[in-house]
Protein backbone atom coordinates (compact mmCIF):
# COMPACT_ATOMS: atom_id res chain seq x y z
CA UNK A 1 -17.85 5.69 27.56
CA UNK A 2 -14.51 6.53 26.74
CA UNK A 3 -12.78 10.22 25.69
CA UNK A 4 -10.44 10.71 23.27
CA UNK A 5 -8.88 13.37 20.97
CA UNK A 6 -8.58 11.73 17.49
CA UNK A 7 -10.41 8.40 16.58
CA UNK A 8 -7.97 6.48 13.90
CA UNK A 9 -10.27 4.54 12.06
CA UNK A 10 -8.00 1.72 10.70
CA UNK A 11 -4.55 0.42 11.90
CA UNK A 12 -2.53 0.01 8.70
CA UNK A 13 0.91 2.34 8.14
CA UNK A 14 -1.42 4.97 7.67
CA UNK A 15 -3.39 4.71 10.99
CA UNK A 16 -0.48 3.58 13.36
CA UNK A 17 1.90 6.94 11.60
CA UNK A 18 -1.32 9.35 12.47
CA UNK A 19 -1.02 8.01 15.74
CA UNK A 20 2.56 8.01 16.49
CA UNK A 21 3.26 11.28 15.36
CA UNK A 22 0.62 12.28 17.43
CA UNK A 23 1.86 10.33 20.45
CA UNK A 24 5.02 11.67 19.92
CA UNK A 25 4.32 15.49 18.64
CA UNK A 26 1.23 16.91 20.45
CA UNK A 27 -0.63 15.91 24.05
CA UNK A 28 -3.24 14.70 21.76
CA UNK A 29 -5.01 11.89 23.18
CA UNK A 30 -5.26 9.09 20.29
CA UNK A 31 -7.14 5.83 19.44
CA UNK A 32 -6.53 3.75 16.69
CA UNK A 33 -9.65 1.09 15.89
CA UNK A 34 -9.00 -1.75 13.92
CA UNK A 35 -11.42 -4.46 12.58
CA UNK A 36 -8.54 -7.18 12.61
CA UNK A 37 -5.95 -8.50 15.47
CA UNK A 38 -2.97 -8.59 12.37
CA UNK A 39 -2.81 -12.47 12.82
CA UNK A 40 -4.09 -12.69 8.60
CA UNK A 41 -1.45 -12.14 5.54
CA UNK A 42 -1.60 -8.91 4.55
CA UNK A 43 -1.16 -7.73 0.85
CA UNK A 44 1.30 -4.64 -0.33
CA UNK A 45 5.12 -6.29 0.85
CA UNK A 46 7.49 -4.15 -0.29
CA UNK A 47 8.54 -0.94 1.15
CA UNK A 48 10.89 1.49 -1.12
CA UNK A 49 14.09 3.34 0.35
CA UNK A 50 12.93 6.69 0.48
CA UNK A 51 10.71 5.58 3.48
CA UNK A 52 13.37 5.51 5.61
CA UNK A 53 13.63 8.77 6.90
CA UNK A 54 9.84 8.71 7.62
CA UNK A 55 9.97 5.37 10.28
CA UNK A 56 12.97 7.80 11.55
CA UNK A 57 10.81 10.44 12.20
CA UNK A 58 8.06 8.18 13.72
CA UNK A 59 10.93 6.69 16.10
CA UNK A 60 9.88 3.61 14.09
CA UNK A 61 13.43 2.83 12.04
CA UNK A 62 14.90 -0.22 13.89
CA UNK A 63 11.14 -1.76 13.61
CA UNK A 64 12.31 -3.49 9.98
CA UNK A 65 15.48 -5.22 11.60
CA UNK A 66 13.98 -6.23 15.18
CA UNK A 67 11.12 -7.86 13.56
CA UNK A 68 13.48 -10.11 11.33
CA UNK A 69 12.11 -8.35 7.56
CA UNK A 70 14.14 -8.78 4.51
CA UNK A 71 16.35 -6.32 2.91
CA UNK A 72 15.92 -5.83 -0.81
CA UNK A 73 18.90 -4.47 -2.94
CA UNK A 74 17.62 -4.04 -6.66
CA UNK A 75 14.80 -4.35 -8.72
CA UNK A 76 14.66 -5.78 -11.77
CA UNK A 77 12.36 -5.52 -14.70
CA UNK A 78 11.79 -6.68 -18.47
CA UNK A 79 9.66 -4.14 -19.56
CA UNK A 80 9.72 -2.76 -22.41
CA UNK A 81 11.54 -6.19 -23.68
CA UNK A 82 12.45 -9.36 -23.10
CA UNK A 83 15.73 -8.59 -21.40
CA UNK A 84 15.88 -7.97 -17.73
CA UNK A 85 17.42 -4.46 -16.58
CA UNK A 86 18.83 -4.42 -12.72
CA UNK A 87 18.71 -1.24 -10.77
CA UNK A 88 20.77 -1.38 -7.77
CA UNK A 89 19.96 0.83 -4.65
CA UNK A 90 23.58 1.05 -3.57
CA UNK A 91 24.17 3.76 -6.34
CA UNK A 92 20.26 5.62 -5.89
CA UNK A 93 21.74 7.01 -2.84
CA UNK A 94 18.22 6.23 -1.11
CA UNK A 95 19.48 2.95 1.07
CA UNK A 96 18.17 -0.14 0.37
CA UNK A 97 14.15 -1.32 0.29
CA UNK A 98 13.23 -3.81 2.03
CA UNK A 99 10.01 -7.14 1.63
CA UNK A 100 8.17 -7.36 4.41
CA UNK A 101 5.99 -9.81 6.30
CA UNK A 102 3.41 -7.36 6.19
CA UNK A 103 1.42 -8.51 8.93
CA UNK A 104 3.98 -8.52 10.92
CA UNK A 105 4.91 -5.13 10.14
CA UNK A 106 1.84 -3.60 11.05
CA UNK A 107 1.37 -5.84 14.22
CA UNK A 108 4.79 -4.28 15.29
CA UNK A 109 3.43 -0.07 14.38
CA UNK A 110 0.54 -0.87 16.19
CA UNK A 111 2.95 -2.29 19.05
CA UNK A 112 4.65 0.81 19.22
CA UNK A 113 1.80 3.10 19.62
CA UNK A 114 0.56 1.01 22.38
CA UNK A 115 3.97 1.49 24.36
CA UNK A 116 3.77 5.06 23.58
CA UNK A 117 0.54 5.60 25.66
CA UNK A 118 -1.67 5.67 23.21
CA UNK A 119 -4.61 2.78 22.83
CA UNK A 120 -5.10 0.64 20.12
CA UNK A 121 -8.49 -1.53 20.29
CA UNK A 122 -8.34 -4.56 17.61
CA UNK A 123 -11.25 -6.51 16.25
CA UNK A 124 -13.07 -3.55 16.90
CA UNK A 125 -15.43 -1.62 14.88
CA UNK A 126 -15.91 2.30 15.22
CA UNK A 127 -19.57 1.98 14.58
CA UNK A 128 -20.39 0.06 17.27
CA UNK A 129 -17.91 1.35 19.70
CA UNK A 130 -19.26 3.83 22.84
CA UNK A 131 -16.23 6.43 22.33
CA UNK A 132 -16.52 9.97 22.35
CA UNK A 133 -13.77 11.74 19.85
CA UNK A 134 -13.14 15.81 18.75
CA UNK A 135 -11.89 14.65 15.48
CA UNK A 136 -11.93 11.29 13.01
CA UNK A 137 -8.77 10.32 11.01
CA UNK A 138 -10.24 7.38 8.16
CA UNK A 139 -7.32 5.18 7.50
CA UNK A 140 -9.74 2.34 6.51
CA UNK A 141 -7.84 1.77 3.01
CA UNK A 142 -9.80 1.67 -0.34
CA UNK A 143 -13.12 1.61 1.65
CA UNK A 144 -12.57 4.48 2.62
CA UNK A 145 -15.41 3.55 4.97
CA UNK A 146 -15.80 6.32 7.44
CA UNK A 147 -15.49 8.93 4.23
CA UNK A 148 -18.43 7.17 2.33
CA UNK A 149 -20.59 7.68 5.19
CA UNK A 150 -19.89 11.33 5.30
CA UNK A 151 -20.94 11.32 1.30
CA UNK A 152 -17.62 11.23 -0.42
CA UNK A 153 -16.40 9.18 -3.25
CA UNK A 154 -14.03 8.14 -4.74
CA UNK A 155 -12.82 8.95 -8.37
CA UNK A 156 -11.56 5.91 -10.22
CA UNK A 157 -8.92 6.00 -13.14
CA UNK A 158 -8.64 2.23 -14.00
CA UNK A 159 -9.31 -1.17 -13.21
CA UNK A 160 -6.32 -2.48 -11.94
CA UNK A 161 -6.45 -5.67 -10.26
CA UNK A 162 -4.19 -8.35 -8.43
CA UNK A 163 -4.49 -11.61 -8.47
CA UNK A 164 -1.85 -12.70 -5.86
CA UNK A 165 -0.43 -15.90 -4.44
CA UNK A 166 2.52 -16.86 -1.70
CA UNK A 167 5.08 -19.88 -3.02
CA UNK A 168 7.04 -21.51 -0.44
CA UNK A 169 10.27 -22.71 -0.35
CA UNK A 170 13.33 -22.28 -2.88
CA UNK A 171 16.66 -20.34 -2.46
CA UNK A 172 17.02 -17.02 -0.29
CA UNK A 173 19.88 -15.86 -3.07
CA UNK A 174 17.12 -13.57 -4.62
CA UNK A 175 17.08 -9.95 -2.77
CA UNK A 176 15.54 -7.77 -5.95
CA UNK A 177 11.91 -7.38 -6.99
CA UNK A 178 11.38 -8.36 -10.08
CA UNK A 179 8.82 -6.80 -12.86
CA UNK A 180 7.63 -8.96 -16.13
CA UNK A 181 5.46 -7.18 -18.77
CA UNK A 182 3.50 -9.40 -20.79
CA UNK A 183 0.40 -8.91 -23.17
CA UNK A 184 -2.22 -8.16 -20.97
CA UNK A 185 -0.61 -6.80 -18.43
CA UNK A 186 2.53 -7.56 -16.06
CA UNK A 187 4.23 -9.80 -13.12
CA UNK A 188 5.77 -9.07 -9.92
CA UNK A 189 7.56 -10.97 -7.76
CA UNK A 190 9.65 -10.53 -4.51
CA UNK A 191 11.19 -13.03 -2.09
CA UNK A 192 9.79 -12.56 1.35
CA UNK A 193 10.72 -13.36 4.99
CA UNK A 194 10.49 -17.18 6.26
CA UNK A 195 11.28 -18.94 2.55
CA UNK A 196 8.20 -17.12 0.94
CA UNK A 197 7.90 -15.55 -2.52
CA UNK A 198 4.94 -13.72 -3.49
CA UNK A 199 4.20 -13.31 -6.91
CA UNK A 200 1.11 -11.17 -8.64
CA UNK A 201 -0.44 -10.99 -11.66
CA UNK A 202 -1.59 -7.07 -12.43
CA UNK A 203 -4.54 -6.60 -15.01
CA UNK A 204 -7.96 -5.27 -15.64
CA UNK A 205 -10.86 -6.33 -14.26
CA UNK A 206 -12.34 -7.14 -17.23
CA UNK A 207 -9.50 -9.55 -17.84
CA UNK A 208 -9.55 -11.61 -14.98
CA UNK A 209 -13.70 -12.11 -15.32
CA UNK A 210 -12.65 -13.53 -19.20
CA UNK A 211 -10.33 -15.62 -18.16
CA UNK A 212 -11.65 -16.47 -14.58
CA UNK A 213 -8.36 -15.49 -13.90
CA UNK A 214 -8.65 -15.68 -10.00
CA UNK A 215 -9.62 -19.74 -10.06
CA UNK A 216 -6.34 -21.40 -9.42
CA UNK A 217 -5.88 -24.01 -12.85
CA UNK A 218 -6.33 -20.65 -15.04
CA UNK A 219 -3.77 -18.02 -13.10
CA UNK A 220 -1.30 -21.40 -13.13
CA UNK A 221 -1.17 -21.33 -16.83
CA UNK A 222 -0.90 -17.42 -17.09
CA UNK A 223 1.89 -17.92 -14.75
CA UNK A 224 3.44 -20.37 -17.45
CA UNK A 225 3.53 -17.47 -19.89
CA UNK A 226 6.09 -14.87 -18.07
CA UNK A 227 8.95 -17.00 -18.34
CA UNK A 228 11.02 -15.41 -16.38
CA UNK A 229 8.86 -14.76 -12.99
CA UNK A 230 8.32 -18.65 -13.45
CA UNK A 231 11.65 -19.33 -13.63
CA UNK A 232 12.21 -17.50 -10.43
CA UNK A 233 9.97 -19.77 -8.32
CA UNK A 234 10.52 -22.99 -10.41
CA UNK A 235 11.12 -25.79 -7.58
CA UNK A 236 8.83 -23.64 -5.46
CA UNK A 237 5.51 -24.96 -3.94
CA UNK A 238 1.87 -22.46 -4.38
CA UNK A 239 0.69 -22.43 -0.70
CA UNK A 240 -1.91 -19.37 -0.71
CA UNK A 241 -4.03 -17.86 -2.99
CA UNK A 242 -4.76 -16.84 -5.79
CA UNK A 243 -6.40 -13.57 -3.79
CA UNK A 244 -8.38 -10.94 -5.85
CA UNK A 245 -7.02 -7.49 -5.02
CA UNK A 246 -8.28 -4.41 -5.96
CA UNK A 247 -5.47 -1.81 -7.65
CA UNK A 248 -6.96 0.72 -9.16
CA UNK A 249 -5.68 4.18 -9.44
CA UNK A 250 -8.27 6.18 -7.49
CA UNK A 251 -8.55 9.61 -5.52
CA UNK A 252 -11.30 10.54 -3.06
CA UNK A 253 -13.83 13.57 -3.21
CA UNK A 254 -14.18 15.24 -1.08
CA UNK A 255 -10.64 14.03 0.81
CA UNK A 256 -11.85 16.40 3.84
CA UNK A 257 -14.84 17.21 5.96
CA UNK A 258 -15.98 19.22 9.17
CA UNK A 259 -14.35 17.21 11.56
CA UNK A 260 -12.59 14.50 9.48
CA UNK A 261 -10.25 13.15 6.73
CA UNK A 262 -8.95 10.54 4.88
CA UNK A 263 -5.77 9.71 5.08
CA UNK A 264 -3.55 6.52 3.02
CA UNK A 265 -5.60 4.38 0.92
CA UNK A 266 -8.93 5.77 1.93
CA UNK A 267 -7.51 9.22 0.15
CA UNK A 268 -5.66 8.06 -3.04
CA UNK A 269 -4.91 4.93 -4.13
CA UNK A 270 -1.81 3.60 -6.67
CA UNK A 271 -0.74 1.67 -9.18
CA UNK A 272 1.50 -0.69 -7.41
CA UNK A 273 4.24 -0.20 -10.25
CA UNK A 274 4.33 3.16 -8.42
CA UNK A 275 5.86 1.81 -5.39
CA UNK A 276 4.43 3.99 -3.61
CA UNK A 277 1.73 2.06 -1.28
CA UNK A 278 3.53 2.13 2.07
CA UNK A 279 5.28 4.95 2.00
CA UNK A 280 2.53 7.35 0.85
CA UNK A 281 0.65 5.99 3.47
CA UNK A 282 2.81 6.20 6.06
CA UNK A 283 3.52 10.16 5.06
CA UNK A 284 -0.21 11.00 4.80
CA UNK A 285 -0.89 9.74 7.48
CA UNK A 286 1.64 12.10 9.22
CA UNK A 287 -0.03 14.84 7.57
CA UNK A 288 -3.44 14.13 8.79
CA UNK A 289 -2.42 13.68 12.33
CA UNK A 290 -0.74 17.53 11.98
CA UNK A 291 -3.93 18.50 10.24
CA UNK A 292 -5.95 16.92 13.05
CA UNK A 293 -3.97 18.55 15.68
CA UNK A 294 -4.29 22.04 13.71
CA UNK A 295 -7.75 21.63 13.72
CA UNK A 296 -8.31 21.31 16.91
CA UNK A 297 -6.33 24.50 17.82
CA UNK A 298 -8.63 26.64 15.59
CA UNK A 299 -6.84 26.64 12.18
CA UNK A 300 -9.71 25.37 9.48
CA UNK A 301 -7.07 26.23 6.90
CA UNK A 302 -4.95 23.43 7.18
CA UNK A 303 -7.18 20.38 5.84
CA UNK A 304 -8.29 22.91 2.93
CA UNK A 305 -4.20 22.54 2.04
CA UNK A 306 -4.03 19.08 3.09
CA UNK A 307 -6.91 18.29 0.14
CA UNK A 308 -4.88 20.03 -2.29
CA UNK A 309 -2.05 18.52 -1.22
CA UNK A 310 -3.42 15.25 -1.98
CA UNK A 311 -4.50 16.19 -5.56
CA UNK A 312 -1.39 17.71 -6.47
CA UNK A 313 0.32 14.43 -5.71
CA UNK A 314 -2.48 12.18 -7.20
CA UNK A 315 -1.95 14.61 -10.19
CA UNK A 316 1.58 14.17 -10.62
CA UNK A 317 1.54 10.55 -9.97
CA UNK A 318 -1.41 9.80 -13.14
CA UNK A 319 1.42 11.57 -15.63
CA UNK A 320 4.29 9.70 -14.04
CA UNK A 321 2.46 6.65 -14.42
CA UNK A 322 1.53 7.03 -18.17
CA UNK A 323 4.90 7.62 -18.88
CA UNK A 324 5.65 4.55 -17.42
CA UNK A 325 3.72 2.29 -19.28
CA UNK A 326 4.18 4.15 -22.83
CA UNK A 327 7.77 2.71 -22.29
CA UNK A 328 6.71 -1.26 -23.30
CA UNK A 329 5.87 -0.67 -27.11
CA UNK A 330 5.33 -4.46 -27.63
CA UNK A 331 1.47 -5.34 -27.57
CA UNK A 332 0.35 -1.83 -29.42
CA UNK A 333 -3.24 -3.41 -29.70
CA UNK A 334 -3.29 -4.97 -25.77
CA UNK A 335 -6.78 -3.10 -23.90
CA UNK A 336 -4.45 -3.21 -21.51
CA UNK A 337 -1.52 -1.33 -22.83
CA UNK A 338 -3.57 1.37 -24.79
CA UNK A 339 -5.95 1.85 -21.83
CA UNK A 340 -3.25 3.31 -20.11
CA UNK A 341 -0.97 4.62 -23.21
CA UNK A 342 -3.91 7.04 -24.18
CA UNK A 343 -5.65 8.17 -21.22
């Protein structure tokens, strides 16, 4: 039997920043529990420049350099049409973004919270573990898995999907990410650590089960369609994948209970195009450890603002993100495009 403060159900950016501003801000005693041991390619690589300033607050920032991860200066996109418009970071103000080996990335948070003091127990399973906790943080991602047991849901607004797949070799010259609309939906690309490239195909669900989409002949000749993402990795060799990943735009009810919350993934979930993955993980989860600690000293207020908190922002994001796609006018009969031009 083991005590501890705050169980942190799930070691992802969300999990690992619960429990180092914990570590760091309260005498809160946490645990983070995580099914994995980070030695398996993780999906989501790319990690915008307003995130910064949160790995700085975490006592996290040199983390991206030490562990050898890959700045990114620009992104580029043809959306909207054919043409490809850059967008450097050296005039956003926001420093530069960077492509990560996410794996390693999280390997290296959870690192850090174990040489903080705090505990970290991989391959693990809260379930089955004999730990005794005041208060549960779920970081579990889109599961959400800790949540569902406690009777929430979650609220879905699409059916985005990714079909994704790793290409080895080529040039390192590349540093930008790289968006390509097409009909039924749209590329991405971005050149990773160690001579990788992953590249994505984003559509419905729907889609892929037509198509068969995530057998490996069929997302080969989508690929040959978006010209320019397959120029990018043209001499380039298909080493993983393609891997079905779930997208979808999604927000969880309730987001708070007596004695827990979600936090990350496991609260709201975003449209990649967003770019918003990491970095609203990594500041929820900073919430929810504050929350957790509030909680514990007697203020039930706090995850009643966190909740709304959450909405606001999901709020927010579903206009941002309609705007986004009513920019590419050229497939005005796509499912794809209208699904998300009229809703």
């Amino acid at each position: 039997m083991s005590d501890y403060d705050v169980a942190i159900v799930g070691g992802g950016p969300a999990g690992t920043a619960a429990a180092l501003t914990l570590l760091r801000y309260s005498k809160l005693r946490p645990v983070v529990i995580e099914r994995s041991s980070y030695e398996s390619w993780r999906v989501g690589e790319t990690l915008s420049p307003g995130v910064l300033p949160l790995l700085q607050y975490l006592g996290a920032e040199s983390l991206l350099s030490e562990q050898g991860q890959r700045p990114a200066y620009a992104t580029s996109a043809a959306w909207g049409s054919a043409d490809v418009v850059s967008r450097d970071f050296l005039f956003t103000g926001g420093g530069d973004a960077w492509h990560l080996d996410r794996a390693r990335f999280d390997a290296s948070l959870a690192q850090l919270v174990t040489d903080r003091g705090g505990t970290v127990l991989t391959n693990a399973n809260f379930e089955e573990l004999d730990v005794r906790v005041r208060f549960v943080i779920d970081a579990t991602g889109r599961h959400a898995a800790v949540a569902r047991k406690k009777g929430a849901r979650a609220k879905q607004d699409d059916h985005l999907t990714g079909l994704v797949s790793i290409f080895q070799g080529g040039e390192d010259s590349q540093t930008a990410t790289l968006v390509e609309a097409v009909a039924e939906g749209w590329w991405y690309s971005a050149r990773l650590p160690e001579q990788r490239t992953v590249v994505a195909f984003m559509t419905d669900a729907d889609v892929v089960r037509a198509h068969r989409l995530h057998e490996h002949d069929a997302w080969l000749a989508r690929l040959g369609g978006a010209h320019r993402t397959r120029a990018r990795i043209a001499g380039m060799q298909l080493v993983h994948g393609p891997i079905v990943c779930p997208a979808h735009s999604h927000i969880l009810e309730p987001v708070a209970g007596d004695g827990w919350l979600a936090a990350g993934e496991a609260a709201a979930g975003f449209d990649p195009l967003s770019s918003m993955g990491i970095g609203y993980a990594i500041a929820s989860g900073i919430q929810a450890a504050r929350v957790a600690s509030s909680t514990l000293a007697g203020n039930a207020d706090h995850a009643r603002l966190y909740a709304s908190d959450v909405r606001r922002h999901y709020d927010a994001y579903l206009a941002k993100r309609r705007a986004y796609y009513l920019m590419e006018k050229r497939w005005p009969e796509s499912p794809f495009w209208v699904r998300r031009q009229t809703s």
